[in-house]
N, C-alpha and C. Protein backbone atom coordinates (compact mmCIF):
# COMPACT_ATOMS: atom_id res chain seq x y z
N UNK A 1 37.89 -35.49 -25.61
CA UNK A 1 36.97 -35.64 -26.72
C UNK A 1 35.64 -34.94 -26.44
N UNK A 2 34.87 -34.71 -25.25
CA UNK A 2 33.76 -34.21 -25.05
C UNK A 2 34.08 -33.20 -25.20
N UNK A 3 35.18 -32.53 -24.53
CA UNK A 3 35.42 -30.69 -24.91
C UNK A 3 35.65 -30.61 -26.44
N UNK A 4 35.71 -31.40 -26.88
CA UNK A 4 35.99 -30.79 -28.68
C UNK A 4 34.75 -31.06 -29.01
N UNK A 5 33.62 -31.66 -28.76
CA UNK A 5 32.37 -31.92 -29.02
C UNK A 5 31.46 -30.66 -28.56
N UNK A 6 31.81 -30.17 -27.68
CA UNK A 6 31.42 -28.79 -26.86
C UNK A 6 31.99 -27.48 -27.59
N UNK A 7 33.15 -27.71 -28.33
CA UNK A 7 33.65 -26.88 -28.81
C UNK A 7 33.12 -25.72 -30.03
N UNK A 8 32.36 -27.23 -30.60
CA UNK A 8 31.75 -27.14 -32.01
C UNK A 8 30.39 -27.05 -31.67
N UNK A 9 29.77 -26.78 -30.61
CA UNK A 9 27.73 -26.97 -30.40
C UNK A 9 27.95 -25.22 -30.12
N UNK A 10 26.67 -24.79 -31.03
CA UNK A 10 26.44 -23.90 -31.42
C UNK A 10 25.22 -23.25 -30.92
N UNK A 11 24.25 -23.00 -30.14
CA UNK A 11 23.20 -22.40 -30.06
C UNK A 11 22.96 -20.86 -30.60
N UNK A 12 21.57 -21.01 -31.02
CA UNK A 12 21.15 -19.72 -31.57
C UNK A 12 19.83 -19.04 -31.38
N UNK A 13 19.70 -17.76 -30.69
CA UNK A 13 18.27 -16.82 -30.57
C UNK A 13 18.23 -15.76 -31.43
N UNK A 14 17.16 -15.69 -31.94
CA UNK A 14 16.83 -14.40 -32.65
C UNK A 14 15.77 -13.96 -32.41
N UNK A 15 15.83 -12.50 -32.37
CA UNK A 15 14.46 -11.87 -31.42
C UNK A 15 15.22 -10.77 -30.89
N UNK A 16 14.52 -9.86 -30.41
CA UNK A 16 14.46 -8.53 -29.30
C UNK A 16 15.06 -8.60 -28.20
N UNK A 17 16.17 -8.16 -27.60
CA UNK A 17 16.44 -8.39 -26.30
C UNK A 17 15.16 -8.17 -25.36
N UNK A 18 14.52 -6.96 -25.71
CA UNK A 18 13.80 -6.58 -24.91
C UNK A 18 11.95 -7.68 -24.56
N UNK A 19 12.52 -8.58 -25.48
CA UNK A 19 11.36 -9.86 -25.75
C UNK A 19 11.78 -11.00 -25.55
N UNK A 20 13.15 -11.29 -25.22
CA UNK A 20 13.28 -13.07 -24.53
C UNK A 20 13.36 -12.84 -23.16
N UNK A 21 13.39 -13.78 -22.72
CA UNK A 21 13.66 -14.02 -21.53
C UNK A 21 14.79 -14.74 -20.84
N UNK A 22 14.82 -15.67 -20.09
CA UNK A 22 16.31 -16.26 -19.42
C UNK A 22 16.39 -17.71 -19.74
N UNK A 23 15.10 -17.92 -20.37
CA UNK A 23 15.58 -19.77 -20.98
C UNK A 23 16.51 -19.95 -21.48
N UNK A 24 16.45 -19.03 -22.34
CA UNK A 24 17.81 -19.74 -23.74
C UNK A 24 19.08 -19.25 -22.84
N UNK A 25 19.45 -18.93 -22.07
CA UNK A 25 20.87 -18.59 -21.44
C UNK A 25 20.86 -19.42 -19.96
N UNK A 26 19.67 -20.02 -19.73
CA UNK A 26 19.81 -21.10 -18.82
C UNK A 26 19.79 -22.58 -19.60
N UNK A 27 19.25 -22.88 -20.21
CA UNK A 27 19.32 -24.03 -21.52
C UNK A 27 21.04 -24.03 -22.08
N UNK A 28 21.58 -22.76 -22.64
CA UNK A 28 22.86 -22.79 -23.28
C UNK A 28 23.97 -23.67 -22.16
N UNK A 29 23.68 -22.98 -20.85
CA UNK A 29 25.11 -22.97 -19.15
C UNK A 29 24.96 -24.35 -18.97
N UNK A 30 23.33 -24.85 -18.80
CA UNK A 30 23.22 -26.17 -18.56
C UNK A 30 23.76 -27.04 -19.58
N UNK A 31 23.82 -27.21 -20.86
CA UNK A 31 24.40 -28.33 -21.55
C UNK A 31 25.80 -28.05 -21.31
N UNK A 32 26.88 -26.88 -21.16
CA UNK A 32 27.62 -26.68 -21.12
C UNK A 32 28.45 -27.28 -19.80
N UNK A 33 27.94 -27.21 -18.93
CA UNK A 33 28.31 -28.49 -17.34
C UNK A 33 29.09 -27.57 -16.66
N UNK A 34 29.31 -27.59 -15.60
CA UNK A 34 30.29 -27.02 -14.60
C UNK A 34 30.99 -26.63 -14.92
N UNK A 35 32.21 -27.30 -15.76
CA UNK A 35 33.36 -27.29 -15.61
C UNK A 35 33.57 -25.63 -16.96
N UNK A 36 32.50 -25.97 -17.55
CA UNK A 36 32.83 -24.89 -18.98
C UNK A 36 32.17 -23.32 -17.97
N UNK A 37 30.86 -23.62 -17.13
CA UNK A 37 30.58 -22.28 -16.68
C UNK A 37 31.80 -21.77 -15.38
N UNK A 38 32.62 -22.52 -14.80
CA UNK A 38 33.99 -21.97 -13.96
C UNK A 38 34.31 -21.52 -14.83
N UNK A 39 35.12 -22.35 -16.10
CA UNK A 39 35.99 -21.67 -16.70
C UNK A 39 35.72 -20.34 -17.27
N UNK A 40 34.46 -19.86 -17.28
CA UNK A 40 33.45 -18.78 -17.95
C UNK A 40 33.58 -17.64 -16.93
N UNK A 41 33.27 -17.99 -15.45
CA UNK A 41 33.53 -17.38 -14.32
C UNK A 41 34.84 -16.91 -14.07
N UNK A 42 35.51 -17.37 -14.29
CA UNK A 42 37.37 -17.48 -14.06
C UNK A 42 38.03 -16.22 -14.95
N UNK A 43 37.27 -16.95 -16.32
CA UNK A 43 37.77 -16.12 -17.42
C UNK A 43 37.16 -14.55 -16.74
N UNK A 44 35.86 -14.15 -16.74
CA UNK A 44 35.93 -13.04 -16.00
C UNK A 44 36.48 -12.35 -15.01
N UNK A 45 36.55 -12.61 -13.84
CA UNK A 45 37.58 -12.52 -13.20
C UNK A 45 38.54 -11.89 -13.34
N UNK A 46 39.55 -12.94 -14.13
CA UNK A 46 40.56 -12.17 -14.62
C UNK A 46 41.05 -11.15 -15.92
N UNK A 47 39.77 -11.18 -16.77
CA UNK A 47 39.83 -9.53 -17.42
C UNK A 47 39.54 -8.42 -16.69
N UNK A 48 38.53 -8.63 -15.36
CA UNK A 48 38.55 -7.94 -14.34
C UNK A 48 39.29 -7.10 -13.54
N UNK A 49 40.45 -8.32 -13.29
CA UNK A 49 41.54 -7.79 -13.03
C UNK A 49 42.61 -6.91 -13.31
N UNK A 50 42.15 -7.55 -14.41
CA UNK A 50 43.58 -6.84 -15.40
C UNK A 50 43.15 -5.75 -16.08
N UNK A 51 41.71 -5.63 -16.01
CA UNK A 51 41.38 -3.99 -15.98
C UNK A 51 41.84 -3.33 -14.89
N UNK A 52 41.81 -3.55 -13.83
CA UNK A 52 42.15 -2.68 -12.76
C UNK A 52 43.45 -2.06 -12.66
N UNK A 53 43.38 -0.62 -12.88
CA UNK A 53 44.33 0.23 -13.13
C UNK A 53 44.60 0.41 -11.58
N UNK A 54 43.86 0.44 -10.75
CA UNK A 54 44.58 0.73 -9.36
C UNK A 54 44.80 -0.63 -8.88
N UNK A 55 45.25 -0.64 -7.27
CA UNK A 55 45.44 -1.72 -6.59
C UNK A 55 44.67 -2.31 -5.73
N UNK A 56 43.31 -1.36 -5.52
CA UNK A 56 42.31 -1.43 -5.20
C UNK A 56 41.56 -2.98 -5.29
N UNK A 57 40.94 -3.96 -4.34
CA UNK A 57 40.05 -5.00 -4.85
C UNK A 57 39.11 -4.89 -5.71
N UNK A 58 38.74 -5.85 -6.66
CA UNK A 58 37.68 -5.01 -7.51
C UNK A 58 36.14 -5.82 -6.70
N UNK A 59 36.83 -7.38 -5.96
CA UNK A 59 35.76 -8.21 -5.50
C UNK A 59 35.66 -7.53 -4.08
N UNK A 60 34.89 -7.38 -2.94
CA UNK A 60 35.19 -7.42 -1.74
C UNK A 60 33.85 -7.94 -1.16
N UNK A 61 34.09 -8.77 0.12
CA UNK A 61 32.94 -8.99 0.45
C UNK A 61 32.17 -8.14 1.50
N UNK A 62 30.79 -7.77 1.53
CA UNK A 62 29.65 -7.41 2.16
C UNK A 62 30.15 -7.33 3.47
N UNK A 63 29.91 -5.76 4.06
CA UNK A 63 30.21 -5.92 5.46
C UNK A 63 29.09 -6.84 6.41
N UNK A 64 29.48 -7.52 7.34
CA UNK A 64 28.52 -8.76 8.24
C UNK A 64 28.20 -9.76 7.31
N UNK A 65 29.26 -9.98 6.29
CA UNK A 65 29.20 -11.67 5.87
C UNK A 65 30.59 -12.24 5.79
């Protein structure tokens, strides 16, 4: 029931990209809770992937970490 309540909340900015700033997209992640910004993370990921025409990693980590 909370995800169908989440489903339907709507936020809205209007304005200049080049004139907001990072509130309203830190305000939006935060009501949204963990579980919706993984799934947000995840979901990238794997269009990521599935762009990748080679076999190549597309993530790799930093040499000396």
């Amino acid at each position: 029931m909370v995800e169908d309540a989440k489903a339907n909340f709507v936020m809205e900015r209007v304005g200049k990209v080049s004139e907001t700033g990072r509130e309203f997209d830190i305000q939006f992640w935060q009501r949204q809770g963990s579980t919706a910004i993984f799934a947000a993370a995840w979901e990238m990921v794997v269009e990521a992937h599935s762009r990748n025409e080679s076999n190549q990693p597309l993530f790799r980590r930093l040499p000396g970490r």
